[in-house]
Protein backbone atom coordinates (compact mmCIF):
# COMPACT_ATOMS: atom_id res chain seq x y z
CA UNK A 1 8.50 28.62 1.17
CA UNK A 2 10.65 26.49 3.66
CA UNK A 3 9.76 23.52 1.37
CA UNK A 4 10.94 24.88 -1.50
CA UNK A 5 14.05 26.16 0.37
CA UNK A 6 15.09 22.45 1.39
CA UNK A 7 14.13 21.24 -1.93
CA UNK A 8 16.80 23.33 -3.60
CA UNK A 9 19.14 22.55 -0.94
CA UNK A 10 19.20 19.07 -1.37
CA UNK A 11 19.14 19.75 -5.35
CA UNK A 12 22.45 21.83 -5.04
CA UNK A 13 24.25 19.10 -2.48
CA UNK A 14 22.96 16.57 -4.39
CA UNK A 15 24.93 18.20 -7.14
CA UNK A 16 28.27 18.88 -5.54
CA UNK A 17 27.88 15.76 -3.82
CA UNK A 18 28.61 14.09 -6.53
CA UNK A 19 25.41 12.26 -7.81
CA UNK A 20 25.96 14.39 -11.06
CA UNK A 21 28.22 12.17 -12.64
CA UNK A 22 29.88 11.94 -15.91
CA UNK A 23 32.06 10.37 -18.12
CA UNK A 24 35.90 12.35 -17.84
CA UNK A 25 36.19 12.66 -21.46
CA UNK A 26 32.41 14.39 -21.48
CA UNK A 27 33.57 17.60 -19.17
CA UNK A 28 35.80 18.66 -21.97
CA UNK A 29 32.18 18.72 -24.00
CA UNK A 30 30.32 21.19 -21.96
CA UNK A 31 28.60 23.36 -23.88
CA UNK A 32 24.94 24.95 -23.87
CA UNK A 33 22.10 23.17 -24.49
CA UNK A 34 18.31 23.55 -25.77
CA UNK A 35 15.50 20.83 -25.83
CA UNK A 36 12.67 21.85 -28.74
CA UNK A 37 10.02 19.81 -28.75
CA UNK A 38 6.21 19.73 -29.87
CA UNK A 39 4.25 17.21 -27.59
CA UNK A 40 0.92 15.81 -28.93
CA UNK A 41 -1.66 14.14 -28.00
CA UNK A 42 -4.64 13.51 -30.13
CA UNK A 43 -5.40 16.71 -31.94
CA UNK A 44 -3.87 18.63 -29.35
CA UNK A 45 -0.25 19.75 -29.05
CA UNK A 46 2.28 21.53 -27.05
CA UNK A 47 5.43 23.58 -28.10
CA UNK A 48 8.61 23.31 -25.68
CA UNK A 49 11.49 24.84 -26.02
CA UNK A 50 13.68 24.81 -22.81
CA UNK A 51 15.49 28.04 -23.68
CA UNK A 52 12.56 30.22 -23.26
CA UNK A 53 12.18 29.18 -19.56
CA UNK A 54 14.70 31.86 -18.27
CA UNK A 55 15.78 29.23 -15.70
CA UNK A 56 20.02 28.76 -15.82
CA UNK A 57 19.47 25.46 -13.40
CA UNK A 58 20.01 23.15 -16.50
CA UNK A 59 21.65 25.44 -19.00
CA UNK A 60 24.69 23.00 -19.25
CA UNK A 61 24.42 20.23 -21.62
CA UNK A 62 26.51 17.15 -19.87
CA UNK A 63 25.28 14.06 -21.74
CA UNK A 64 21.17 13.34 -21.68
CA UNK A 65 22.40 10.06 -19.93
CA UNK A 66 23.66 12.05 -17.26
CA UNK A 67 21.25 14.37 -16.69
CA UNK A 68 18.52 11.15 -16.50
CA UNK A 69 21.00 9.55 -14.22
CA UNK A 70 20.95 12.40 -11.79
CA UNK A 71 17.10 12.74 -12.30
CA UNK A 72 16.79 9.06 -10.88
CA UNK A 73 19.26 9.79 -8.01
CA UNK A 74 17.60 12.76 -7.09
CA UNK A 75 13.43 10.73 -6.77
CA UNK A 76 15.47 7.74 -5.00
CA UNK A 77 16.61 10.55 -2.12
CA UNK A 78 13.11 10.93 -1.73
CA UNK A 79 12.05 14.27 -3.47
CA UNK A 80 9.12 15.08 -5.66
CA UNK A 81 8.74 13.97 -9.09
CA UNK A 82 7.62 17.50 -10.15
CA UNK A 83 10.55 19.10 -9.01
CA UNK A 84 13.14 17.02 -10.08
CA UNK A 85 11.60 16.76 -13.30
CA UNK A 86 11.17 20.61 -13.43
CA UNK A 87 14.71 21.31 -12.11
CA UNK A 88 15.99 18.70 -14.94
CA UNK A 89 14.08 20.27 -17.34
CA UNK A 90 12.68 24.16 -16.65
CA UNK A 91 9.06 24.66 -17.82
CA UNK A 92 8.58 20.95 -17.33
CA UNK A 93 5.55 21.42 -15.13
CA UNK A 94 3.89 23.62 -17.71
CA UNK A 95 3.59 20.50 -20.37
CA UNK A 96 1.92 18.79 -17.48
CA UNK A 97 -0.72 21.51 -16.35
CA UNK A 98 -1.44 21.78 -20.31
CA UNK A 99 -2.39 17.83 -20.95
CA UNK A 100 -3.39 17.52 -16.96
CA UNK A 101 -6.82 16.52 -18.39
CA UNK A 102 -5.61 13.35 -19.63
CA UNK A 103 -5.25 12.34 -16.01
CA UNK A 104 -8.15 9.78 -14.96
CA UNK A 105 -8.21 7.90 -11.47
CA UNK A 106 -9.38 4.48 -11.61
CA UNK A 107 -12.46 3.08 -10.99
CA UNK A 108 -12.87 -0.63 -9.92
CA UNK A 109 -16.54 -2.25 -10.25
CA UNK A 110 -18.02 -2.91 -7.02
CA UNK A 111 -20.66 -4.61 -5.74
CA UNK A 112 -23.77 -2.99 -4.42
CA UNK A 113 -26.40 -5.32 -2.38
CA UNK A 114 -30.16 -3.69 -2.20
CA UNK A 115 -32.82 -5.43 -1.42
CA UNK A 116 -31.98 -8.80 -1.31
CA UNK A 117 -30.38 -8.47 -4.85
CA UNK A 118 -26.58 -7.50 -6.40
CA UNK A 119 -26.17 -5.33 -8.60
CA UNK A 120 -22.07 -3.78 -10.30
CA UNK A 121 -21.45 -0.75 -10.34
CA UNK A 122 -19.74 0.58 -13.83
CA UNK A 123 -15.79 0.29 -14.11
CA UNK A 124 -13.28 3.53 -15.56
CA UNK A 125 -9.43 2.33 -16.57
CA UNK A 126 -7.10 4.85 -14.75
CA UNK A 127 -4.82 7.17 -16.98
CA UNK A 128 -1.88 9.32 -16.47
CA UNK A 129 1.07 10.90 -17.90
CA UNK A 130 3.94 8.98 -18.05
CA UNK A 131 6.29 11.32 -16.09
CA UNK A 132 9.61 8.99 -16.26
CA UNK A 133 9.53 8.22 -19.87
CA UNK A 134 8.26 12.14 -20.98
CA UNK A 135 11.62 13.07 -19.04
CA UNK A 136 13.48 10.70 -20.73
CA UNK A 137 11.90 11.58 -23.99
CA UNK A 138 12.98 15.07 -24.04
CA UNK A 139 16.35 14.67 -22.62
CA UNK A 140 17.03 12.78 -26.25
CA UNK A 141 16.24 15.95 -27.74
CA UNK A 142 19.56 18.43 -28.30
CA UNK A 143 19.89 20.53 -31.47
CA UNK A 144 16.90 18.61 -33.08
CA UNK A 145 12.99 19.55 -32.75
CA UNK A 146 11.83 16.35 -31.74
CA UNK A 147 8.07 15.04 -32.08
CA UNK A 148 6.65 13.20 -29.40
CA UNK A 149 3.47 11.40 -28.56
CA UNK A 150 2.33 12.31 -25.32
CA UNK A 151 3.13 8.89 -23.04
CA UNK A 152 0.79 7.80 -20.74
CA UNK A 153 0.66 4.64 -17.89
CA UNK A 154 -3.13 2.78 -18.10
CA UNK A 155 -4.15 1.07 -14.98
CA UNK A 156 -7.08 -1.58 -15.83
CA UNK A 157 -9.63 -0.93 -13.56
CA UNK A 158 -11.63 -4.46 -12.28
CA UNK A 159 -14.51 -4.97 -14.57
CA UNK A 160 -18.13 -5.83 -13.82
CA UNK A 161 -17.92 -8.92 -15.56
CA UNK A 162 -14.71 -9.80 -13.48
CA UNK A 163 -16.16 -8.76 -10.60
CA UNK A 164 -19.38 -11.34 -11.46
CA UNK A 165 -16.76 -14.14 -11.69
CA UNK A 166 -15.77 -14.34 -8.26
CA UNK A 167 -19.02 -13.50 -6.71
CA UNK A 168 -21.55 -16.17 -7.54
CA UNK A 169 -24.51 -17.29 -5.51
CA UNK A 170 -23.35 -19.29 -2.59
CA UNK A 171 -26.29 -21.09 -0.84
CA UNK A 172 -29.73 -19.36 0.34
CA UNK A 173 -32.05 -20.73 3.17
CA UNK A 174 -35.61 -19.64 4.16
CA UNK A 175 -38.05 -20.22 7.22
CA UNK A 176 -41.35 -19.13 7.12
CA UNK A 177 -43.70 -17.05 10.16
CA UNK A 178 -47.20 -16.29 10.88
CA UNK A 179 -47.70 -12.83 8.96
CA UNK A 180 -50.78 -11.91 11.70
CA UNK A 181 -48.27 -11.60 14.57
CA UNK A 182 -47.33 -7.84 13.28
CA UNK A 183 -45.14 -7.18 16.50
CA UNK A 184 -42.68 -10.65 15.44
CA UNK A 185 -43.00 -9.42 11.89
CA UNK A 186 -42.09 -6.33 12.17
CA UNK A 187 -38.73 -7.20 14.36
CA UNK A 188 -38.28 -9.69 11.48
CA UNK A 189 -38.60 -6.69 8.94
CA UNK A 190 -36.03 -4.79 11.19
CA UNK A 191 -33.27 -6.98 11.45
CA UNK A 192 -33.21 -8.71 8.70
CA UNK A 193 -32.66 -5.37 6.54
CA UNK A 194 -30.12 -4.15 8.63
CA UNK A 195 -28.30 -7.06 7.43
CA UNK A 196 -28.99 -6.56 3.66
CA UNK A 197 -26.12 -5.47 2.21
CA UNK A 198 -23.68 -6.74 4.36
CA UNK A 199 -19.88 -6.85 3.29
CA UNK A 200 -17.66 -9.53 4.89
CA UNK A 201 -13.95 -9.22 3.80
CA UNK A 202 -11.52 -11.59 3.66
CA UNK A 203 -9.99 -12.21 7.07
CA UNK A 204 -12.79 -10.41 9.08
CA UNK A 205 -15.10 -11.62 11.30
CA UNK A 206 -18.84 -11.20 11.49
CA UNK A 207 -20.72 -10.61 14.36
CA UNK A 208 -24.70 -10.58 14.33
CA UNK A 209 -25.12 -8.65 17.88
CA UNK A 210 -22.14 -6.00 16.52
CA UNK A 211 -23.97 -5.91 13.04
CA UNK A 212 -27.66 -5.80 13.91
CA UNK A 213 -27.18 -3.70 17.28
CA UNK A 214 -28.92 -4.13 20.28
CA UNK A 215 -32.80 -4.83 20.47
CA UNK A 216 -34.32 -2.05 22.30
CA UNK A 217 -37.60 0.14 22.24
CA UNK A 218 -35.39 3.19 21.32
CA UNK A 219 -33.75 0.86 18.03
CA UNK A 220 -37.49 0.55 16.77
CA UNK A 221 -38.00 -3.18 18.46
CA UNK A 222 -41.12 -4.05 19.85
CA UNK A 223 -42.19 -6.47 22.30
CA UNK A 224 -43.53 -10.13 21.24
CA UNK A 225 -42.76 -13.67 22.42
CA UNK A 226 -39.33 -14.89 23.43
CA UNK A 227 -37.66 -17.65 24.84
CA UNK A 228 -36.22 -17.34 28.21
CA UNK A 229 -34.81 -19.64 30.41
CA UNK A 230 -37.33 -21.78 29.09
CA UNK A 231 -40.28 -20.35 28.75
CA UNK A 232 -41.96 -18.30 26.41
CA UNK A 233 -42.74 -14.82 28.04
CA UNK A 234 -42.75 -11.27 26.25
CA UNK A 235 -39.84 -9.59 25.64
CA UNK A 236 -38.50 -6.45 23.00
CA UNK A 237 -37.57 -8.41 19.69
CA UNK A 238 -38.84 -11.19 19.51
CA UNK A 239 -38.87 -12.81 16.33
CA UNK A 240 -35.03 -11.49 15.75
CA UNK A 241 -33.95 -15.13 16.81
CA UNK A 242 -35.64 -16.35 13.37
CA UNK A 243 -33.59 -13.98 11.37
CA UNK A 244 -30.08 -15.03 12.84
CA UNK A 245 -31.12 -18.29 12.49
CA UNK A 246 -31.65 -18.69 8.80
CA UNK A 247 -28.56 -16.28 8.44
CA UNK A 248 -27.14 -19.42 10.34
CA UNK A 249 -28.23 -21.79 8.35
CA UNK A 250 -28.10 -20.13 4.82
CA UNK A 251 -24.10 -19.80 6.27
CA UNK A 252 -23.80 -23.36 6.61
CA UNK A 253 -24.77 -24.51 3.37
CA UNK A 254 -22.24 -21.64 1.62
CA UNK A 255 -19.51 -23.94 2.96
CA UNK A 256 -18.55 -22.08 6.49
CA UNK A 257 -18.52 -22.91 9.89
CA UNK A 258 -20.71 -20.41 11.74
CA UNK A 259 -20.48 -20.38 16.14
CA UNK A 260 -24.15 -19.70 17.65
CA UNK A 261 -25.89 -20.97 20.50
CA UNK A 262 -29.14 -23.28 20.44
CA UNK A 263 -32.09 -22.05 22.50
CA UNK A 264 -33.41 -24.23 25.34
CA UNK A 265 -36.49 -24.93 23.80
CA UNK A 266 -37.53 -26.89 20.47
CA UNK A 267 -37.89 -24.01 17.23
CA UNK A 268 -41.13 -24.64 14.71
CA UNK A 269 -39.49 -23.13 12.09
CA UNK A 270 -36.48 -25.09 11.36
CA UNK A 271 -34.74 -28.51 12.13
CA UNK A 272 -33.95 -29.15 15.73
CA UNK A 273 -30.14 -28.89 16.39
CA UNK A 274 -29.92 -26.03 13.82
CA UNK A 275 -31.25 -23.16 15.25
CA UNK A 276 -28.89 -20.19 16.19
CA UNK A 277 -30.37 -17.75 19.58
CA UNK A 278 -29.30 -14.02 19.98
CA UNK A 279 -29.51 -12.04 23.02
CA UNK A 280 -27.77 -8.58 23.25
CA UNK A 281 -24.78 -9.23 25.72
CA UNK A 282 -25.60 -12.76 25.94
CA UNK A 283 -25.51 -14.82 22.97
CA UNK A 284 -23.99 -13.90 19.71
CA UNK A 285 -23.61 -15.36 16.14
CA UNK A 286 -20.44 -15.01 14.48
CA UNK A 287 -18.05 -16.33 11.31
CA UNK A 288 -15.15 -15.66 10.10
CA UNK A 289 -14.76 -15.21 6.04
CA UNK A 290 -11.76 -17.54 4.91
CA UNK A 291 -12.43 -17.02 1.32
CA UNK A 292 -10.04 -14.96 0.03
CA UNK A 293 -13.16 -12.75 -1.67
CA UNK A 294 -15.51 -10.88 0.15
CA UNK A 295 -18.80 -12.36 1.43
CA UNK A 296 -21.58 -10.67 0.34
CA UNK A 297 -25.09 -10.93 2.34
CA UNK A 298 -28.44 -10.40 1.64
CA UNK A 299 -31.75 -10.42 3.34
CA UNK A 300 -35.54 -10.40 1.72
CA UNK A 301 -38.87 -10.17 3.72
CA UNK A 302 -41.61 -10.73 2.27
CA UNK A 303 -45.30 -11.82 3.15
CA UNK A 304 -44.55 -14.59 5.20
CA UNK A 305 -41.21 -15.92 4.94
CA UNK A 306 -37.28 -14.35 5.48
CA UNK A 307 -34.51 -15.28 2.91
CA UNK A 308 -30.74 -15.22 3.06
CA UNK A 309 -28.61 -15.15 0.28
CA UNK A 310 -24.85 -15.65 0.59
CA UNK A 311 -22.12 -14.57 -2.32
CA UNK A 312 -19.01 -14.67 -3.37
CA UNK A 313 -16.30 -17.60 -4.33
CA UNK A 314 -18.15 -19.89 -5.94
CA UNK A 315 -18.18 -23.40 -3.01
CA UNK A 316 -16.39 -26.05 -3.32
CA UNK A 317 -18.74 -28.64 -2.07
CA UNK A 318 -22.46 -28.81 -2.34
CA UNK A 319 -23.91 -29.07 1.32
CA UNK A 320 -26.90 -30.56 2.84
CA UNK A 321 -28.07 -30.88 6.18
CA UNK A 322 -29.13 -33.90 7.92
CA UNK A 323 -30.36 -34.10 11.69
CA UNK A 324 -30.94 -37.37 14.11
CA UNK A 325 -33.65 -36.90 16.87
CA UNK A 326 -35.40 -38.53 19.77
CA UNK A 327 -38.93 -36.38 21.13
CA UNK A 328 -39.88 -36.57 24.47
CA UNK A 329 -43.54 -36.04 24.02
CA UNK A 330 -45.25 -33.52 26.46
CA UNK A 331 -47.71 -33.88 29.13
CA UNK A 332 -50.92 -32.16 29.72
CA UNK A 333 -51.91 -31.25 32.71
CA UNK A 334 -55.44 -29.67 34.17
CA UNK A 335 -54.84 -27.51 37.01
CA UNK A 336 -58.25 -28.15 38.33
CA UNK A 337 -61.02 -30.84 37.69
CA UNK A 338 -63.85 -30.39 35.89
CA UNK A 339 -66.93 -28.72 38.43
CA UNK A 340 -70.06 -29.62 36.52
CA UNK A 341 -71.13 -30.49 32.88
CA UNK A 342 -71.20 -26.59 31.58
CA UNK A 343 -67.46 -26.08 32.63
CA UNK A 344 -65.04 -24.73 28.94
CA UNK A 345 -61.37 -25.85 29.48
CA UNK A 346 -59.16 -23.33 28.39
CA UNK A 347 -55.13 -23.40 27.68
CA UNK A 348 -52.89 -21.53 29.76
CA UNK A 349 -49.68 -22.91 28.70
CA UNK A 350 -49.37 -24.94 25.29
CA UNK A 351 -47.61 -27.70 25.11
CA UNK A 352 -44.00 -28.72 23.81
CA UNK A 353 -41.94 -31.67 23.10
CA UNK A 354 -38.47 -32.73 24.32
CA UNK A 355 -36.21 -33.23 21.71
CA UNK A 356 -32.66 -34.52 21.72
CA UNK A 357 -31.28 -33.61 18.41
CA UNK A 358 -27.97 -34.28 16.52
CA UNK A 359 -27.34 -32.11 13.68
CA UNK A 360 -25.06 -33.47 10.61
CA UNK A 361 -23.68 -31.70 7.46
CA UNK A 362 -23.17 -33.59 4.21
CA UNK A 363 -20.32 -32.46 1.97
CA UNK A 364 -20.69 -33.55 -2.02
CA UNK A 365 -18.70 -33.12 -5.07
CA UNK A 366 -21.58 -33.76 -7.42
CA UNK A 367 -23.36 -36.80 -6.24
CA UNK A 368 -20.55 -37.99 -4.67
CA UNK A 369 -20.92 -37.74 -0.34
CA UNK A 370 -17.28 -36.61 0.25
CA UNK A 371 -17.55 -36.25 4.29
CA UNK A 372 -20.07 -35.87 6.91
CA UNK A 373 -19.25 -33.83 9.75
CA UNK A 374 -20.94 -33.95 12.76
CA UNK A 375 -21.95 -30.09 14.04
CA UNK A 376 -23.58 -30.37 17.36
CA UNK A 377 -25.93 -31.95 19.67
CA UNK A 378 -28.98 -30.15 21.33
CA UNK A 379 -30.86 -31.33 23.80
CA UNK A 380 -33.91 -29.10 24.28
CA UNK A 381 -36.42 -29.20 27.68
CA UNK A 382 -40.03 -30.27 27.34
CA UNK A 383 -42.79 -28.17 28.06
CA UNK A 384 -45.88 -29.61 29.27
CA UNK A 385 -49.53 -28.48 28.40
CA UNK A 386 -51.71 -26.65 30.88
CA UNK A 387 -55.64 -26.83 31.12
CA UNK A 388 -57.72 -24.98 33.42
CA UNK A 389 -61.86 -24.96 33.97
CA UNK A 390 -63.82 -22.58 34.11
């Protein structure tokens, strides 16, 4: 009720205020007025006749220029469409509630990422009654019965075929793991499908800690072999390590510039100098999407390898990574001598090479090397062999 009180407030000062405006030859003209109309659309139609609204508010016929200036004056103060457009023209809202089904809201395609694969979603054009040019419409009519074709605004919605064109494969990478270690595997499993589906906008920044969460019993992580401070003891998620680094790598090759950590001892399932360590707190991996598309990532597991796919704007160079090394070959060493001829040696710490590593990435248009830009060098600690007798 107070809403409608200051609505017709501001109508009336609006009114007196001056904003009603005519022509001084026009107010010698006043006289009553009617607007008759039939309003179709499609096989449907709608009779309006503005004399049969019992409402006196716009009885007096000033010029149909007028009367749209003032309705323009009155929306640019700020009021609702509805009620200016009812006040200009009683019963107005009634041709709306009876063709309110013509209304649709738009519906863009949009991506959906399950399972490793993309898939569109279907696409609706928006639709809705052209309020402005309806008003204007029947403000034309005085003395006549005018017919008029409903008016409407369509809004194209994005299509899935528009959508497709500016999300294209990027790059995909791939390592590979031993399928028997079930603990590793299934931390594998669990973070790479967290990160399935994964929507990078424009602008934003990815983080793999933020995305993936932390690695705890209570997440569903279990405990298998990780590197710390140079060693490999057991530790809740291990494996996870793998995942962010072919995320890091597949990221690479779709053209961006990803910031990770290397680990302090020499990966087996990937290139030295391109490996990319996680540790909740600790070490993070993280890029920032300077496409002006979203980035689109997704994850597959399957019997023994994990896969990243990257989408969106299609790259402008093809990359390819290169990497210089030098191995520091490891030592073995027996922790006791052989006692007699019978004695079995057994392993109690296997062995691992230095490796000083240089990592490169190759930019081409076609076949053409355009740049080569030198990423980072690692230099990762040897581990020697241990062999006891027994």
């Amino acid at each position: 009720m107070y809403k409608k009180l200051i609505t017709i407030t501001l109508l009336t000062l609006a009114i007196f205020a001056g904003v009603f405006s005519c022509p001084s030859g026009l107010a010698q003209e006043v006289r009553p007025w009617d607007v008759v109309a039939t309003i179709t659309c499609g096989n449907d139609s709608y009779y309006y006749q503005m004399s049969r609204c019992g409402d006196a508010n716009a009885s007096t016929y000033l010029g149909a220029k007028a009367k749209l200036k003032l309705y323009h004056q009155l929306l640019s103060q700020g009021l609702e469409k509805h009620v200016v457009a009812n006040y200009i023209l009683p019963g107005f809202s009634k041709i709306i509630d009876h063709f309110a089904y013509v209304n649709v809201d738009k519906v863009d395609s949009t991506v959906v990422v399950k399972k490793g694969k993309l898939t569109y979603t279907d696409s609706t054009n928006g639709v809705a009654i052209n309020v402005d040019k309806l008003v204007a419409l029947l403000l034309s009519s005085n003395g006549t019965h005018k017919h008029i074709e409903l008016p409407t605004i369509v809004s194209l919605a994005v299509q899935p075929k528009q959508l497709k064109a500016i999300t294209v494969h990027k790059s995909s990478f791939t390592t590979y793991f031993n399928k028997d270690n079930t603990n590793r595997v299934h931390n594998i499993k669990l973070a790479a499908n967290t990160l399935d589906g994964t929507v990078v906008k424009p602008g934003q920044t990815f983080s793999f800690n933020t995305t993936v969460g932390c690695r705890t019993v209570a997440q569903g992580y279990k405990v298998a072999k990780v590197i710390s401070q140079g060693n490999y003891v057991d530790g809740v998620g291990g494996g996870v390590c793998q995942v962010s680094t072919t995320l890091y790598n597949a990221l690479l090759l779709a053209g961006f510039m990803p910031k990770a950590s290397s680990h302090s001892l020499v990966p087996s399932y990937v290139l030295p100098s391109f490996d990319a360590m996680v540790a909740d707190n600790v070490a993070d991996l993280t890029f920032e999407n300077t496409t002006s598309k979203p980035v689109y990532i997704c994850a597959t597991v399957e019997d023994n390898y994990v896969s990243f796919s990257i989408y969106g704007v299609a790259n402008r160079y093809r990359v390819e990574r290169t990497c210089e090394q030098t191995r520091i070959p490891f030592d073995t060493i027996e922790s006791n001598a052989p006692s007699g001829e019978n004695c079995q040696a057994k392993v109690v710490q296997n062995g691992s090479d230095g490796v000083v590593a240089t990592a490169y990435l190759n930019y081409y248009l076609g076949e053409v090397l355009v740049k080569t830009v030198k990423l980072r060098t690692v230099t990762y600690k040897k581990v020697d062999k241990v062999v006891t007798y027994e």
